[in-house]
Protein backbone atom coordinates (compact mmCIF):
# COMPACT_ATOMS: atom_id res chain seq x y z
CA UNK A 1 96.69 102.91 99.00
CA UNK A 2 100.61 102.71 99.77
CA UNK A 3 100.14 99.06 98.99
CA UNK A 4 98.65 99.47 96.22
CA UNK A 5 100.96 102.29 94.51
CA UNK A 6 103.74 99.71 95.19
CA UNK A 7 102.60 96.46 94.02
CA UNK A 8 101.39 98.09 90.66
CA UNK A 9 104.74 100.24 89.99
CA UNK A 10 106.86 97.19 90.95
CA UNK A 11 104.59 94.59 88.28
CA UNK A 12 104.82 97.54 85.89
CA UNK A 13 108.56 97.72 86.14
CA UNK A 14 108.30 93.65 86.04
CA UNK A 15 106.53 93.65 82.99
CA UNK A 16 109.01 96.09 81.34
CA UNK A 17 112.19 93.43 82.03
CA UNK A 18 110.09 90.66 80.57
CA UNK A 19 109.47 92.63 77.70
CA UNK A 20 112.72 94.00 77.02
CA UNK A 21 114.49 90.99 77.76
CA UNK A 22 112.52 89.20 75.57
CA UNK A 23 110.61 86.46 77.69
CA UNK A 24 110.16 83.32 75.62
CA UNK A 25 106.51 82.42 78.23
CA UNK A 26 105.49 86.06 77.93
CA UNK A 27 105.79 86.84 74.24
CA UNK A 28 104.45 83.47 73.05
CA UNK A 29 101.54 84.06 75.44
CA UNK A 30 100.92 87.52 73.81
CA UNK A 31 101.52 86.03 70.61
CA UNK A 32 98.83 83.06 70.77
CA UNK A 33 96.30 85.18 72.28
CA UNK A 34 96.47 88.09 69.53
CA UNK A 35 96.57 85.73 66.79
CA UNK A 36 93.48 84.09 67.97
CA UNK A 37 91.72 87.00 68.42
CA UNK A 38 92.76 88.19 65.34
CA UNK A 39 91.33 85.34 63.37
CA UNK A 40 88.23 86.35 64.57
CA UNK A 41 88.49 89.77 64.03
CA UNK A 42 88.95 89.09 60.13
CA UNK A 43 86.12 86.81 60.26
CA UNK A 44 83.17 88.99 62.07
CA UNK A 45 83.66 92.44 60.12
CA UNK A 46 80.44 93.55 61.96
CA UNK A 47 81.73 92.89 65.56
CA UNK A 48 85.06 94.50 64.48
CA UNK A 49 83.78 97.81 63.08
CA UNK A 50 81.99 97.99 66.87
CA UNK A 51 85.23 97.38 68.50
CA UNK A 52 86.74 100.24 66.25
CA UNK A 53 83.50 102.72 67.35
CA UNK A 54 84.88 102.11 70.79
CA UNK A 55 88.40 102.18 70.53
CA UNK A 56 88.28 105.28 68.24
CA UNK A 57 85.46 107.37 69.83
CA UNK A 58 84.29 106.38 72.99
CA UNK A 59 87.15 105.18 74.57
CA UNK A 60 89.21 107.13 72.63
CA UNK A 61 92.86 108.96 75.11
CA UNK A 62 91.64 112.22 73.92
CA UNK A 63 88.08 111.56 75.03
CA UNK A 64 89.74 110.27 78.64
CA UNK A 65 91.66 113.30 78.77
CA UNK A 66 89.53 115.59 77.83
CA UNK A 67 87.10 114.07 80.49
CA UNK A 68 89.77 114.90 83.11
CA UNK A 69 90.36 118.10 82.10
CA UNK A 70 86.81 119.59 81.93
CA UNK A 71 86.41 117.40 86.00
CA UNK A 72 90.17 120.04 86.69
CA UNK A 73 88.22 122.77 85.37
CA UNK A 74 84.91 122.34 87.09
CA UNK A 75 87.10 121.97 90.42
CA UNK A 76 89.12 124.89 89.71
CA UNK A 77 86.12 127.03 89.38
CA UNK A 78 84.82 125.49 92.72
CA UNK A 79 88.11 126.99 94.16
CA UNK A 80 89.09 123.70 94.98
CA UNK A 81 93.45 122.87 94.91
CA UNK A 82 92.41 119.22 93.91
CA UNK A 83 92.07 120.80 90.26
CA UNK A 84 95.82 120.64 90.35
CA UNK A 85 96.25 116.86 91.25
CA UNK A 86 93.87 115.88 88.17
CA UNK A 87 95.30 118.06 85.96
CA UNK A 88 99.01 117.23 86.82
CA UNK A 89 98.15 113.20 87.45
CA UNK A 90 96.87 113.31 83.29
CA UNK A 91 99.75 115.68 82.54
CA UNK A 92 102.80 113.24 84.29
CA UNK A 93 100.59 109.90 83.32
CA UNK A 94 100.75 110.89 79.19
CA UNK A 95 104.19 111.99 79.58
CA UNK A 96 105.28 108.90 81.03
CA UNK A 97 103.74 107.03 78.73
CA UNK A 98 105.02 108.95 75.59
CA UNK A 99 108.70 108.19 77.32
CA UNK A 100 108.47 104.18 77.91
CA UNK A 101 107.27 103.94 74.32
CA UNK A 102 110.52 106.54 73.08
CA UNK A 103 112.63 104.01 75.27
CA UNK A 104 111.53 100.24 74.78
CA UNK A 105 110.55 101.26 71.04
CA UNK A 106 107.99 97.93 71.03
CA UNK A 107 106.41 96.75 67.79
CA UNK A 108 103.12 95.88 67.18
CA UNK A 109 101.66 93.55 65.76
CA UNK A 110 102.00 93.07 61.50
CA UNK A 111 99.52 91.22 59.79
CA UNK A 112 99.08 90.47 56.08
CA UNK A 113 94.98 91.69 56.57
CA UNK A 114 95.27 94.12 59.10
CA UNK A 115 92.14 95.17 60.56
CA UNK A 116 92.64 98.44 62.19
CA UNK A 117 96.26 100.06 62.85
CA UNK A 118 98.02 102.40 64.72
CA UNK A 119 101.19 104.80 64.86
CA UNK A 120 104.10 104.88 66.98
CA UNK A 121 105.39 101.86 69.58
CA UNK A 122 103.35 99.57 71.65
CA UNK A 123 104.67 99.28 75.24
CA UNK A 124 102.70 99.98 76.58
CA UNK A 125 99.20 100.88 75.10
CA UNK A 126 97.85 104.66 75.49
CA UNK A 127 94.36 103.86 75.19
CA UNK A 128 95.03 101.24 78.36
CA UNK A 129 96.74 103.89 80.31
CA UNK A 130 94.65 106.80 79.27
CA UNK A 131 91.35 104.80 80.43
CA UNK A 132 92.94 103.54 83.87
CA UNK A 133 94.26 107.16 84.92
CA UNK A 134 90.85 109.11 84.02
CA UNK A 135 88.18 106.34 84.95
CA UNK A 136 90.33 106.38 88.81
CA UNK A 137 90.63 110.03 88.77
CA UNK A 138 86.92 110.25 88.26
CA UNK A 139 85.43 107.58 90.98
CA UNK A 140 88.16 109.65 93.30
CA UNK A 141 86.84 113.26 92.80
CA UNK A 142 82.74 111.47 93.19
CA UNK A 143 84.70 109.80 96.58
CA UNK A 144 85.85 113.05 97.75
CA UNK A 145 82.25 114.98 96.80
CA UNK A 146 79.46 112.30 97.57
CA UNK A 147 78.51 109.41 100.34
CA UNK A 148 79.01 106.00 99.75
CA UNK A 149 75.63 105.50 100.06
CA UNK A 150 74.70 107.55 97.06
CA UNK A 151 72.65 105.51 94.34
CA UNK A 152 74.29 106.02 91.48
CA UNK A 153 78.12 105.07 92.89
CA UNK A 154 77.37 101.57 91.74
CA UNK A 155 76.20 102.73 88.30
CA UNK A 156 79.45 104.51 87.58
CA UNK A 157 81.71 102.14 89.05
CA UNK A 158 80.62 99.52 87.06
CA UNK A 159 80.99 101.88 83.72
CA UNK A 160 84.68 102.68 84.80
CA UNK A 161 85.23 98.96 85.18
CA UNK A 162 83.79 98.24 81.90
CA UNK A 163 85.33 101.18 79.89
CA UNK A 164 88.69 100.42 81.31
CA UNK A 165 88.63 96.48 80.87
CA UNK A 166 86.53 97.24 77.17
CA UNK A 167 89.53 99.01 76.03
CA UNK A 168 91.96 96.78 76.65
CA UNK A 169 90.16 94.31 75.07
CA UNK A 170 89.45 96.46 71.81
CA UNK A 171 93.53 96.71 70.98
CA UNK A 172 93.92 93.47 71.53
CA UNK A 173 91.62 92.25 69.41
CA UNK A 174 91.86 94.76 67.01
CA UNK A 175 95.42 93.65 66.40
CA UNK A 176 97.17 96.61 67.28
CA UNK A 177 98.22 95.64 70.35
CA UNK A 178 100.31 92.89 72.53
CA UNK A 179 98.20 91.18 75.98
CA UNK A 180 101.12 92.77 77.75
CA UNK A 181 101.26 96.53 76.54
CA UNK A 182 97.37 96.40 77.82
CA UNK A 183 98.41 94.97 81.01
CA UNK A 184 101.01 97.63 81.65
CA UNK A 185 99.11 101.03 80.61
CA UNK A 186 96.56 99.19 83.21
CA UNK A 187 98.63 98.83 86.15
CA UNK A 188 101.21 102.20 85.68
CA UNK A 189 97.78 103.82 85.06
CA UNK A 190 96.74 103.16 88.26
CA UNK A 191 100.03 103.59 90.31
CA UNK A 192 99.37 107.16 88.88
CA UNK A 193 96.37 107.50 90.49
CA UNK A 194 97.21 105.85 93.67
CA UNK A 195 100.35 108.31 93.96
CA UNK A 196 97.90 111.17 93.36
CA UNK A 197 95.87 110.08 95.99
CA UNK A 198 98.79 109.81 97.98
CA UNK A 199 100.09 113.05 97.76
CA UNK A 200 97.10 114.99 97.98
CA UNK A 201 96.26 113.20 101.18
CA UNK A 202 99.68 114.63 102.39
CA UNK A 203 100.06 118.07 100.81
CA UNK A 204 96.68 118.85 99.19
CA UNK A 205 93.80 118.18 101.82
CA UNK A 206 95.06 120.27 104.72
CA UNK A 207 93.26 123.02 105.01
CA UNK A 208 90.37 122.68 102.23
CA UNK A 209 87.09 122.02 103.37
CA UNK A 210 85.49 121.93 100.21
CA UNK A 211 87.73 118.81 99.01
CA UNK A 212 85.87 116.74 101.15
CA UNK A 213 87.10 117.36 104.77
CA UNK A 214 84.01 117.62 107.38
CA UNK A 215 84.45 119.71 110.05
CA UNK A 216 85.15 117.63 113.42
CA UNK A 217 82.78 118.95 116.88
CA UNK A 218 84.65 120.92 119.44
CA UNK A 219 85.42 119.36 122.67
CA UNK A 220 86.07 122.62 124.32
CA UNK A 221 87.90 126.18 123.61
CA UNK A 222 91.37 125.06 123.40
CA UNK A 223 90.76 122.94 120.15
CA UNK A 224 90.70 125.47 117.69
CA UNK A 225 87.76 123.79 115.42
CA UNK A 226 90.00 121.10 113.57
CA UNK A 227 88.91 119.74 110.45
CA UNK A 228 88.30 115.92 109.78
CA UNK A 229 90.46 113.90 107.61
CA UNK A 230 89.58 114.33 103.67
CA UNK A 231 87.60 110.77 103.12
């Protein structure tokens, strides 16, 4: 999970030069692939006003959030401290967010028949980052709670996958978004998640049966009933 904390906070970072510096390779890639997508936004009205359902609704950053906050709540009710580490990851993950878009002050995309649009800058997208921090939190807290070999892990795996890769595609090709404001609300999304995990493992876990832990056998008097690492 170190790993993986890393390598997405250092291609976020990456991404942020590129896009600051202005990138010839990396802009005319975003440009070429939003333009094409765009083209066929204008020309399948039906397709597009799904996309918008999606974007708008479903997949919508106050939907994510609000689906993190209600999971905080239930665990706070369950007495359980990783109520705090959902609530805070959504809390820091939106506030970072609202900061690299007050700093690199990206455009979006202008077109002369817009089909959708939205406020404020671009770098990098909300609804990318919003999906990525709530779909992780979520598969985390059913980690912590249920076996792997519970039935319905694949089922809800697969609709985190497709909600958070379904988004991404919906700004792009809704023209409000660049390929590369997607990419980056994916991976600091994530590096959010992974530092939450992180952290709790460290400061969170000890002590708290209930988030997870399994109590380990005795092998005699002097071992005081230890409990097992939080899976």
């Amino acid at each position: 999970m170190r790993i993986s904390a890393v390598v997405s906070g250092a291609l976020t970072v990456l991404l942020l030069v590129l896009v600051v510096v202005g990138w010839t390779p990396l802009l005319s890639f975003d440009r070429d692939v939003t333009q094409a997508l765009h083209r066929i936004a204008v020309a399948e009205p039906g397709f597009t006003r799904l996309n918008r359902i999606l974007t708008d609704w479903v997949w919508d950053p106050l939907t994510m959030r609000a689906l993190a906050l209600a999971t905080a709540v239930v665990l706070w009710w369950r007495r359980e401290r990783l109520a705090l580490w959902v609530a805070g990851t959504t809390a820091v993950a939106w506030g970072l967010q609202q900061g690299l878009k007050a700093a690199v002050q990206r455009e979006r995309p202008r077109w002369p028949d817009p089909v959708d649009s939205a406020p404020y800058a671009a770098f990098p997208s909300g609804h990318a980052m919003a999906a990525s921090v709530t779909c992780g939190l979520l598969l985390w807290v059913l980690a912590l709670h249920w076996r792997e070999s519970w039935r319905g892990w694949g089922a809800l795996t697969g609709a985190a996958v497709v909600s958070v890769l379904g988004v991404g595609w919906t700004r792009v090709y809704l023209g409000v978004h660049w390929p590369s404001d997607v990419f980056a609300g994916w991976l600091l999304g994530w590096c959010c998640v992974a530092v939450a995990i992180l952290t709790y493992r460290r400061y969170g876990a000890r002590g708290t049966p209930t988030d997870g832990a399994r109590a380990t056998p005795t092998d005699g008097p002097d071992t005081g009933g230890r409990m097992g690492e939080t899976r």
